[in-house]
N, C-alpha and C. Protein backbone atom coordinates (compact mmCIF):
# COMPACT_ATOMS: atom_id res chain seq x y z
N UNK A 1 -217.35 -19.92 9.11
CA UNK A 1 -217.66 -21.33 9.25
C UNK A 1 -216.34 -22.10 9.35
N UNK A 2 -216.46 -22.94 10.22
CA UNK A 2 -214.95 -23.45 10.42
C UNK A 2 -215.01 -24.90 9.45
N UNK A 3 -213.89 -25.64 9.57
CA UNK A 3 -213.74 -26.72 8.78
C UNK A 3 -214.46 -27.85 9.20
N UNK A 4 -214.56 -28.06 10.75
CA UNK A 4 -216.00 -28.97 11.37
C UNK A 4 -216.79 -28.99 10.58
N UNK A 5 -217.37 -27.67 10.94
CA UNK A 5 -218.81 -27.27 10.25
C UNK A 5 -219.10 -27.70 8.99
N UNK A 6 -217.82 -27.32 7.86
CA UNK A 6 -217.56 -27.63 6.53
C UNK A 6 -218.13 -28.82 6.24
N UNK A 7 -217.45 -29.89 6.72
CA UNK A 7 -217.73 -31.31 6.61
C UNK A 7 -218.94 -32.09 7.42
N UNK A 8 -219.60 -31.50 8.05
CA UNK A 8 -221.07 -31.57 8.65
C UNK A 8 -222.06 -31.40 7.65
N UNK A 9 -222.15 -30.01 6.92
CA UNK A 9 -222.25 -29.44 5.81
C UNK A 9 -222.89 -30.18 4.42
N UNK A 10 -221.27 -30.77 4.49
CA UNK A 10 -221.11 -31.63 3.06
C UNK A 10 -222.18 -32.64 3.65
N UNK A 11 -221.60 -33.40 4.49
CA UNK A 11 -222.65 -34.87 4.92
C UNK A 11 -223.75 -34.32 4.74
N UNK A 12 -224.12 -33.42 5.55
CA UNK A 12 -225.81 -33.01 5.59
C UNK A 12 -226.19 -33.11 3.75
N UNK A 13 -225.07 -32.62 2.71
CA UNK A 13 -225.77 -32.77 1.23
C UNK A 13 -225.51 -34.11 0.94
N UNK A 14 -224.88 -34.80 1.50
CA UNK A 14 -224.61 -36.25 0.54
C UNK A 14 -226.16 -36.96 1.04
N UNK A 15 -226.07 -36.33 2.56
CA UNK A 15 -227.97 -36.97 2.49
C UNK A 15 -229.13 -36.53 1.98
N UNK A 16 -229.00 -35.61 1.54
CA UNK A 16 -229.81 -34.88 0.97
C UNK A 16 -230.01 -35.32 -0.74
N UNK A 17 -229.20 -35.99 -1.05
CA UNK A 17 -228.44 -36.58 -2.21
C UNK A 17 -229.26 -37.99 -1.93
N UNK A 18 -228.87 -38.58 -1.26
CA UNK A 18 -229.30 -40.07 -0.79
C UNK A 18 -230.47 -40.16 -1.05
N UNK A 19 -231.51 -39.09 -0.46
CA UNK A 19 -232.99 -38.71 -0.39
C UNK A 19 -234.18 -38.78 -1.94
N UNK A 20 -232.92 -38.05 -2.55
CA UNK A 20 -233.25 -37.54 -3.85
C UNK A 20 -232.77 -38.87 -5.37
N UNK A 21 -232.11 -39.63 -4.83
CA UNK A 21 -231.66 -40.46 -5.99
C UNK A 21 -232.87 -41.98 -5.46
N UNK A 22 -233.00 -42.30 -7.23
CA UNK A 22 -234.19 -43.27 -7.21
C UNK A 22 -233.53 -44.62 -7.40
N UNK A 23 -232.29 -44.75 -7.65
CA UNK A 23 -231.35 -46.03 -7.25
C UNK A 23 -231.23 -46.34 -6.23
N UNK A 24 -231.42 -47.26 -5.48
CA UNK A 24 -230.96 -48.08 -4.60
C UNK A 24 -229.13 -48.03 -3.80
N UNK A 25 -228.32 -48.19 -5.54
CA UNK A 25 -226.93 -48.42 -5.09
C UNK A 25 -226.19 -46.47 -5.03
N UNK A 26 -226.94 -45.84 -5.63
CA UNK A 26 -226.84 -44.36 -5.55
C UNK A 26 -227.22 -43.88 -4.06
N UNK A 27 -228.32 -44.48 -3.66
CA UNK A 27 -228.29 -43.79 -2.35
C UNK A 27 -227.10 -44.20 -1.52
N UNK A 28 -226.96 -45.72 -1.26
CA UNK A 28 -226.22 -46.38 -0.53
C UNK A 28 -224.68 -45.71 -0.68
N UNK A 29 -224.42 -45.31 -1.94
CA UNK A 29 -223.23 -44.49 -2.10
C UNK A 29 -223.42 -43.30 -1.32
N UNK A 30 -224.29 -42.50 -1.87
CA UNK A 30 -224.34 -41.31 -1.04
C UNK A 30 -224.39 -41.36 0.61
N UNK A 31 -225.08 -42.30 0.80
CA UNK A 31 -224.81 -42.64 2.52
C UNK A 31 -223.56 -42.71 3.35
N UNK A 32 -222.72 -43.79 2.32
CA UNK A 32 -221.13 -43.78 2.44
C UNK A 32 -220.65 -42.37 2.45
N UNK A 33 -220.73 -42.13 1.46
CA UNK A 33 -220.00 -40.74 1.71
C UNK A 33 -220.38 -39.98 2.47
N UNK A 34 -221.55 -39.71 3.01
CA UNK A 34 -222.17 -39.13 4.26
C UNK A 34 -221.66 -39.15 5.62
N UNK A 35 -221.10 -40.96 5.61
CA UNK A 35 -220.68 -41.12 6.60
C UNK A 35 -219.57 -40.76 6.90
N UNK A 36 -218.52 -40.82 6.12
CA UNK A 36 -217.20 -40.80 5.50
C UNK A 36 -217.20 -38.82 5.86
N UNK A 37 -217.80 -38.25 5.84
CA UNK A 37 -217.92 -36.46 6.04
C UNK A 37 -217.90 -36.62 7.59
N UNK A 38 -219.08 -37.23 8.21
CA UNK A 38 -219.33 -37.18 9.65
C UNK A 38 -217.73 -37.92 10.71
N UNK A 39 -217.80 -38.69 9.80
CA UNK A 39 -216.31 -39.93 10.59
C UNK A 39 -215.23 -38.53 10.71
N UNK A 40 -214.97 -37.87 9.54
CA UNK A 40 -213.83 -36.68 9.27
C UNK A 40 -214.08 -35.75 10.08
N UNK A 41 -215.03 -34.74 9.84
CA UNK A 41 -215.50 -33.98 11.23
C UNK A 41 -215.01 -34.36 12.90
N UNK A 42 -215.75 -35.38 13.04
CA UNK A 42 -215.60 -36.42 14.32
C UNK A 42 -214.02 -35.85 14.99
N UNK A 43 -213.23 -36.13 13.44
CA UNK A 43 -211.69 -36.61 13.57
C UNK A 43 -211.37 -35.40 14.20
N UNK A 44 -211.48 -34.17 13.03
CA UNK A 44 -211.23 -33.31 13.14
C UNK A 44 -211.38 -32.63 14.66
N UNK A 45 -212.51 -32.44 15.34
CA UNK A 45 -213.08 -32.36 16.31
C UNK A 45 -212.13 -33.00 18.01
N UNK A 46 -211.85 -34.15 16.97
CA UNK A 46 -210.57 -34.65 18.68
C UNK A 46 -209.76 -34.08 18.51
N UNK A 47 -209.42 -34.14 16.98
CA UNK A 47 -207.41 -33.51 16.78
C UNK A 47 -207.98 -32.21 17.80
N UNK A 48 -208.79 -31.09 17.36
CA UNK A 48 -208.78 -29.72 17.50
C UNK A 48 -208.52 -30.02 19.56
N UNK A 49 -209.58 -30.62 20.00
CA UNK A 49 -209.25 -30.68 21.54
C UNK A 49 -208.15 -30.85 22.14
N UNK A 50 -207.62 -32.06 21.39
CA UNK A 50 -206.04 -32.71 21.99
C UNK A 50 -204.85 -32.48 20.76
N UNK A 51 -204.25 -30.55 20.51
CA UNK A 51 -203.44 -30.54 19.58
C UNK A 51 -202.19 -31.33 19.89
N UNK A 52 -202.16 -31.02 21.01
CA UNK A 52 -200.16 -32.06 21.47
C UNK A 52 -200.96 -33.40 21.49
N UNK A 53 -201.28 -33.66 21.48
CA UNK A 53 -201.50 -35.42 21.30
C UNK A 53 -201.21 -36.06 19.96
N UNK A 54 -202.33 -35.51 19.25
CA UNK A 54 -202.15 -35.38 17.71
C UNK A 54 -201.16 -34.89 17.13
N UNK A 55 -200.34 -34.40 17.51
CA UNK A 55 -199.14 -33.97 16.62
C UNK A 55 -197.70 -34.95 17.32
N UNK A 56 -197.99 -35.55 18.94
CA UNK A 56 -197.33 -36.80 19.06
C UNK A 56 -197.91 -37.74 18.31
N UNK A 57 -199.02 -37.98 18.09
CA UNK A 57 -199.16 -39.45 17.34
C UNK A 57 -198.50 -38.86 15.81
N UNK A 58 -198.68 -38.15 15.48
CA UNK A 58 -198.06 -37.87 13.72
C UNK A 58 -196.13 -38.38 14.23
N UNK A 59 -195.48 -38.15 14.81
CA UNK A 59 -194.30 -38.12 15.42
C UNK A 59 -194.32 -39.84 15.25
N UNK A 60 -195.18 -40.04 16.43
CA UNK A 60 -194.72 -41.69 16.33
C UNK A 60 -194.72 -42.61 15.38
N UNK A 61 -195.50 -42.23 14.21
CA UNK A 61 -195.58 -43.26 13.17
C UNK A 61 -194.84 -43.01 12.40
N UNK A 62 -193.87 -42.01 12.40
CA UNK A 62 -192.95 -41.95 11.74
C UNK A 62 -191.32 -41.89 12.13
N UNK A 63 -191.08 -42.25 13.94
CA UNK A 63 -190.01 -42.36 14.26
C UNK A 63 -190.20 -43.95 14.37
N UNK A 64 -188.79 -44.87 14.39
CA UNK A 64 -188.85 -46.30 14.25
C UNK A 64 -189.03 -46.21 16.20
N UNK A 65 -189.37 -47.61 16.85
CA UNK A 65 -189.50 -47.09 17.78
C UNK A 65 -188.53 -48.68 18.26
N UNK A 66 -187.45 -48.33 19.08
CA UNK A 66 -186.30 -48.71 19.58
C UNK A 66 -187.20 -50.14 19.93
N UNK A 67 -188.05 -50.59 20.27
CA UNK A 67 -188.70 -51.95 20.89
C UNK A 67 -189.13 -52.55 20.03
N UNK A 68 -189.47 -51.96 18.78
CA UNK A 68 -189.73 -52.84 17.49
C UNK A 68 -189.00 -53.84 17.20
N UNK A 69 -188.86 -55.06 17.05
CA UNK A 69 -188.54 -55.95 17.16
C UNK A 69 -188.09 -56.45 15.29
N UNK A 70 -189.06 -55.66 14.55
CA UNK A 70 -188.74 -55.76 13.23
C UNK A 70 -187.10 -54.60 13.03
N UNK A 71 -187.05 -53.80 13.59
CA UNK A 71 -186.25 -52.75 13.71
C UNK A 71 -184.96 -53.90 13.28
N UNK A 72 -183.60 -53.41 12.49
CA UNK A 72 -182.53 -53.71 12.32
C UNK A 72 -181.66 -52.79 13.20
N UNK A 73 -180.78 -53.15 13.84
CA UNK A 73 -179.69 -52.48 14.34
C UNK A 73 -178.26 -52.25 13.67
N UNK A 74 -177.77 -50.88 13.13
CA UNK A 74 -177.15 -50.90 12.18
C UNK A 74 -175.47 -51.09 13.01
């Protein structure tokens, strides 16, 4: 089972969770977090298609980028 799957998984129990709780603000939690599994998956799922993309965007948010205007010039 890959890590997709993993977090498909989980969501599928946080609803299953949602289903089963007789609170109102318990389900609504569990929904969140449901969603919050599916959103991650999702993620996961682009990174896996576009690895050089995703590993340029990790790059860019952490090099200053010469047009930044906040940038100091030493």
């Amino acid at each position: 089972m890959g890590i997709n799957d993993n977090h498909r998984r989980l969501a599928e129990q946080c609803i299953a969770m949602a289903r089963a709780a007789d609170d109102d603000k318990d389900k609504a939690l569990w929904l969140a977090l449901a969603q919050s599994w599916v959103r991650l998956a999702e993620h996961v799922a682009r990174a896996e298609a576009e690895p050089a993309t995703a590993g340029a965007d990790r790059h860019d948010i952490h090099s200053p980028d010469s047009r930044d205007p906040a940038r100091t010039v030493s």
